[in-house]
Protein backbone atom coordinates (compact mmCIF):
# COMPACT_ATOMS: atom_id res chain seq x y z
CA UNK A 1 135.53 98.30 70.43
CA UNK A 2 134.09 95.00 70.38
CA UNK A 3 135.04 93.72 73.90
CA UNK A 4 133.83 97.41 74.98
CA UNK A 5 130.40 96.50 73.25
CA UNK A 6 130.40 93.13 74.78
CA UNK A 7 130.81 94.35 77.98
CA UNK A 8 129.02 97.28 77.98
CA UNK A 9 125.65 95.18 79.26
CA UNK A 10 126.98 93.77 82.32
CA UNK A 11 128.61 96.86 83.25
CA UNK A 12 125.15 99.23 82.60
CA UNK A 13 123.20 96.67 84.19
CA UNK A 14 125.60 96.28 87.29
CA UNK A 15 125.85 100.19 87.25
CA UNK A 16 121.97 100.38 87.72
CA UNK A 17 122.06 98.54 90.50
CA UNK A 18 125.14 100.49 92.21
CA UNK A 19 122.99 103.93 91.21
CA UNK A 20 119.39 102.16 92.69
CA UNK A 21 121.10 101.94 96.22
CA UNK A 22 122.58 105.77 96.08
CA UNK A 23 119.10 107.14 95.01
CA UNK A 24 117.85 105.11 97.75
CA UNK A 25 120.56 106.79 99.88
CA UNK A 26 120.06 110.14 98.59
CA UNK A 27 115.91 110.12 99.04
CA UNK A 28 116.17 108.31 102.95
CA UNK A 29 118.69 110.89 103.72
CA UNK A 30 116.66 113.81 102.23
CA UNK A 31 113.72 112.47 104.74
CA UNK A 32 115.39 112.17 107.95
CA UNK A 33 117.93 115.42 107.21
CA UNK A 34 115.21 118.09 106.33
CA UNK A 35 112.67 117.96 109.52
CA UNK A 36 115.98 116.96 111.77
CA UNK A 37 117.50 119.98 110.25
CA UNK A 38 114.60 121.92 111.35
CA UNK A 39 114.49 120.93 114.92
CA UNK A 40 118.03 121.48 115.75
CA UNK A 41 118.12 125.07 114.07
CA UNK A 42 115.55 125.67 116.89
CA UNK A 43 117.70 124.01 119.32
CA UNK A 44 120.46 126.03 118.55
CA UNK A 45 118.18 129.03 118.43
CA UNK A 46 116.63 128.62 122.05
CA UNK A 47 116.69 130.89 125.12
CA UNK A 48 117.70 127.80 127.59
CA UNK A 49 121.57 128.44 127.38
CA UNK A 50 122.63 124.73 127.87
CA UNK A 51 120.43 123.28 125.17
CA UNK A 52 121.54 126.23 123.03
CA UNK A 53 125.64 125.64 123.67
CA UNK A 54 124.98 121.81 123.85
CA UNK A 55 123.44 122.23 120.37
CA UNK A 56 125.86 123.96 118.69
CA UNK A 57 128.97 122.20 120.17
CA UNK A 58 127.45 119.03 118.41
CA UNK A 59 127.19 121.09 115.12
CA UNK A 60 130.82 122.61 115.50
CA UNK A 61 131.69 118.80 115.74
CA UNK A 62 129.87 117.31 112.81
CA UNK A 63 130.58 119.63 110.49
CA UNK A 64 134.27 120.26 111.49
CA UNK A 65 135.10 116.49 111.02
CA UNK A 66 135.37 114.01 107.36
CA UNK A 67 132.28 112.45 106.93
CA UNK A 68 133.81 109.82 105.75
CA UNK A 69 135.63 108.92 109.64
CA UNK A 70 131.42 110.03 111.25
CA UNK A 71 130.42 106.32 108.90
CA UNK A 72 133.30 104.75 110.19
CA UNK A 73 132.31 105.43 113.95
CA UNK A 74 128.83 104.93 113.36
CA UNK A 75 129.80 101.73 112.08
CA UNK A 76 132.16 99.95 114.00
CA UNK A 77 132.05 102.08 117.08
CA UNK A 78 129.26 99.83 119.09
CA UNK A 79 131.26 96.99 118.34
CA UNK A 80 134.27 98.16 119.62
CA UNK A 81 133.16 99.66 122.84
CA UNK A 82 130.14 97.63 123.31
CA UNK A 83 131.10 94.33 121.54
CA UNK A 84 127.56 94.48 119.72
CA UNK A 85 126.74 94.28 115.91
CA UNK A 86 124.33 96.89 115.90
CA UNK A 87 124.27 96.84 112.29
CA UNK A 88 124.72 93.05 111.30
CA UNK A 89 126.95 92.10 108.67
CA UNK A 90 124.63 92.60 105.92
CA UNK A 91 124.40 94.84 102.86
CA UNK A 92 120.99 96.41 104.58
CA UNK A 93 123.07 97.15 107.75
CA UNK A 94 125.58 98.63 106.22
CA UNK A 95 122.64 100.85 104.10
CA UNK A 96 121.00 101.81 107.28
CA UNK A 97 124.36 102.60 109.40
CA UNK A 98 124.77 104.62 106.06
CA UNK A 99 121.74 106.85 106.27
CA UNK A 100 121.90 107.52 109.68
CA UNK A 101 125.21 109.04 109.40
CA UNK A 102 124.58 111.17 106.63
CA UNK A 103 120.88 112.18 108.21
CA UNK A 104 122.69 113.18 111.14
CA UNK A 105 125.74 115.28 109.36
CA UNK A 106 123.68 116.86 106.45
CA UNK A 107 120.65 117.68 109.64
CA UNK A 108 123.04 119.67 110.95
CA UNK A 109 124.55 121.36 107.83
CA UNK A 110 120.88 122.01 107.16
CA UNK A 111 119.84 123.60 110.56
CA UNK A 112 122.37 126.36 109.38
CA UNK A 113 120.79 127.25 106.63
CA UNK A 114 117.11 126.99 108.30
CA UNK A 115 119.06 129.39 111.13
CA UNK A 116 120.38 131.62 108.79
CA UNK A 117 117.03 132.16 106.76
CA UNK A 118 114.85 132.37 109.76
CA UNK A 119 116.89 135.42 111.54
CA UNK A 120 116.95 136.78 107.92
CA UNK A 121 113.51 137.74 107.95
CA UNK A 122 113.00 141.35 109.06
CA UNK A 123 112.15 141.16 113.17
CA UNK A 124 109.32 143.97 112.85
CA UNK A 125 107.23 141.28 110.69
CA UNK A 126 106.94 138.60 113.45
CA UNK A 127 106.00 142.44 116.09
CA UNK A 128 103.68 143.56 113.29
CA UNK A 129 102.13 139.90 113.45
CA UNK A 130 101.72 140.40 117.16
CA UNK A 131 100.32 143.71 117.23
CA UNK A 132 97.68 141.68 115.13
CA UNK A 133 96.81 139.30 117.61
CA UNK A 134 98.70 136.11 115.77
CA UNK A 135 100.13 133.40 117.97
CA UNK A 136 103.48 132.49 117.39
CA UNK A 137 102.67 129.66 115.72
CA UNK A 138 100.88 131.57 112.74
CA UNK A 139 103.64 134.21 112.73
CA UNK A 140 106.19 131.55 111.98
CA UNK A 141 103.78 129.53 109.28
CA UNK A 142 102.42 132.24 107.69
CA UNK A 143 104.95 135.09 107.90
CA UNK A 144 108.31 133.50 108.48
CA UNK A 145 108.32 130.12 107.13
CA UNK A 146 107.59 131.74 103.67
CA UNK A 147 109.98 134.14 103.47
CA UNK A 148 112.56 132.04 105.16
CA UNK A 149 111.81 129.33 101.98
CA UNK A 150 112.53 131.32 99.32
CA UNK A 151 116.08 132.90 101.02
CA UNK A 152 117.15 129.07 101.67
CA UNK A 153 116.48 127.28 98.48
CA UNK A 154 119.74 128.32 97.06
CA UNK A 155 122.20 127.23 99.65
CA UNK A 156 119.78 124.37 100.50
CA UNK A 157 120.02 123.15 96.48
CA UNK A 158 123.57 122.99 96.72
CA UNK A 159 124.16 121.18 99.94
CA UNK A 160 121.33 118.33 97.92
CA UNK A 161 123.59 118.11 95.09
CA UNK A 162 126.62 117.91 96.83
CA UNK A 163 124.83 115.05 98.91
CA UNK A 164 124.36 113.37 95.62
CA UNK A 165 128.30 112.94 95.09
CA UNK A 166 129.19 112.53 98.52
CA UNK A 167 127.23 109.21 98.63
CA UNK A 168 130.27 107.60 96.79
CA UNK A 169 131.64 107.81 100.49
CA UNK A 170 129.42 105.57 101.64
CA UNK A 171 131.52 102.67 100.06
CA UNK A 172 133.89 103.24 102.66
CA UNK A 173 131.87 101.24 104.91
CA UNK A 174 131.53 98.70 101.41
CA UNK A 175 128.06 99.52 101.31
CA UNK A 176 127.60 98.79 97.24
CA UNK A 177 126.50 101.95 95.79
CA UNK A 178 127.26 103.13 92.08
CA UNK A 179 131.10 103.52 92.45
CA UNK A 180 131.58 100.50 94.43
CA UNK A 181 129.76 98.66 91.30
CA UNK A 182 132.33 100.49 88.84
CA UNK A 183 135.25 100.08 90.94
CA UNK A 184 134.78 96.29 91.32
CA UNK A 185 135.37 95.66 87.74
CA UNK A 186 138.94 96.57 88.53
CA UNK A 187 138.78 93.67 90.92
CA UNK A 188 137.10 90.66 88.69
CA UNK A 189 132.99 91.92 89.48
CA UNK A 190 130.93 89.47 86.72
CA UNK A 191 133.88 88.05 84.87
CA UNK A 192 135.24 91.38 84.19
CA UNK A 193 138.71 92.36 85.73
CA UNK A 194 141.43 95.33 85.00
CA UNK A 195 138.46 97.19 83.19
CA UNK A 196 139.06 100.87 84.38
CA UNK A 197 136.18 102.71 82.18
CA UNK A 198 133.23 101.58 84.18
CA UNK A 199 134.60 103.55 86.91
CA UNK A 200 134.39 106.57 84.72
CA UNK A 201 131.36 105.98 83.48
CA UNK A 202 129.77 106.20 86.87
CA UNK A 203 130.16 109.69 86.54
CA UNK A 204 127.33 110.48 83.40
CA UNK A 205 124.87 108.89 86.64
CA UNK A 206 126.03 111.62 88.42
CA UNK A 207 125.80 114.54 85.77
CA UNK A 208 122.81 113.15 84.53
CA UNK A 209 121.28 113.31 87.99
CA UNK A 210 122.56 116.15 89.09
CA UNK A 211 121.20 118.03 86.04
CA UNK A 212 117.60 117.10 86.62
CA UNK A 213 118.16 118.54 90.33
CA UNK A 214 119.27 121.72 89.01
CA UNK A 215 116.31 122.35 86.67
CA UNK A 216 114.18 121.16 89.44
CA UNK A 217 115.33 123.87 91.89
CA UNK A 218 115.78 126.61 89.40
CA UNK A 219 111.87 126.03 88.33
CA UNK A 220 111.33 126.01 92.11
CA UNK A 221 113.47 129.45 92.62
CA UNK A 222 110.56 130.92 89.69
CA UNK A 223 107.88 129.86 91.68
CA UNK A 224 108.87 131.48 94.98
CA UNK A 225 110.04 134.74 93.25
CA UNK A 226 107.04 136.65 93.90
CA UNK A 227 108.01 136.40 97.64
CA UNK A 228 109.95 140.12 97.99
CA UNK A 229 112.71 140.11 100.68
């Protein structure tokens, strides 16, 4: 108990830093994936045919293969067909080849949910709004994108806190995120070798995190419920 308490310090302090660069992950991600989600649900949902298949063949892909192997080619692919670091060596590289794979794989999980709530709202609404004279642009703002909100926030708030967790696979690409920081102490990280428990203890970041999430969405499901499907 002693060397647990002795340790304990280094390993919170080192833990913090690990969770800093997966929040970081986790809010650039959230950025890029949500209005990128967006557009490509109205790719996929467009009446020019190649732009349409093109759009979901690229979906069909992403989401059909690891994530964890998308990193990896985002990664070292331009060096090993154009012989370019694209990313540098650095821990920022690594970050940023991070965040543009998962923007680009959780985009597209995302534009099937935007897909899927948009075609969910009763066509006669958006022929009602034009009987009234609206523009397409206010039917979608003020009639669709409403509706469409509250039937997505449930699938939408689990795909977020699964993104939470599957930032661990960023350390694939050893970008140092929260279980890279508790898996080096296995390896000698700040004195500290053959220590097993900080690994574990990565995981009350997670729950803790993932709680907060969960009472943020359900207080958000509240607020919308006076939207009738």
């Amino acid at each position: 108990m002693s060397l647990f308490l002795e340790q304990l310090p280094v390993v919170v302090k080192a833990l913090n830093q690990g969770f800093g660069t997966t929040l970081l992950l986790f809010i650039v991600t959230l950025v890029g994936a949500l209005p990128l989600g967006l557009l490509i649900s109205f790719c996929s949902m467009s009446n020019f045919k190649p732009l349409k298949w093109l759009t979901k063949t690229v979906i069909w892909i992403v989401r059909g293969s690891p994530l964890m192997l998308q990193l990896l080619i985002i990664f070292y692919m331009p060096g090993y067909l154009f012989g370019i670091t694209l990313w540098g060596g650095g821990e920022m590289g690594r970050f940023w080849a991070s965040a543009v794979a998962f923007i680009f794989n959780y985009a597209c999980y995302f534009s099937e949910i935007y897909r899927s709530g948009i075609e969910g709202v009763p066509h006669g609404q958006q022929e009602a709004g034009l009987v009234l004279g609206m523009t397409k642009g206010q039917i979608f703002f003020k009639v669709t994108l409403l509706q469409m909100i509250k039937r997505i926030v449930p699938p939408m708030s689990n795909e977020i806190i699964t993104l939470v967790k599957d930032t661990s696979l960023a350390r694939i690409i050893a970008l140092q995120e929260v279980i890279w920081a508790g898996f080096a102490f296995l390896k000698g990280s700040h004195g500290i070798s053959g220590q097993i428990w900080p690994l574990f203890f990565t995981g009350i970041y997670y729950l803790l995190f993932n709680g907060l999430l969960t009472i943020l969405f359900s207080r958000i499901e509240k607020k919308l419920s006076y939207f009738q499907a």
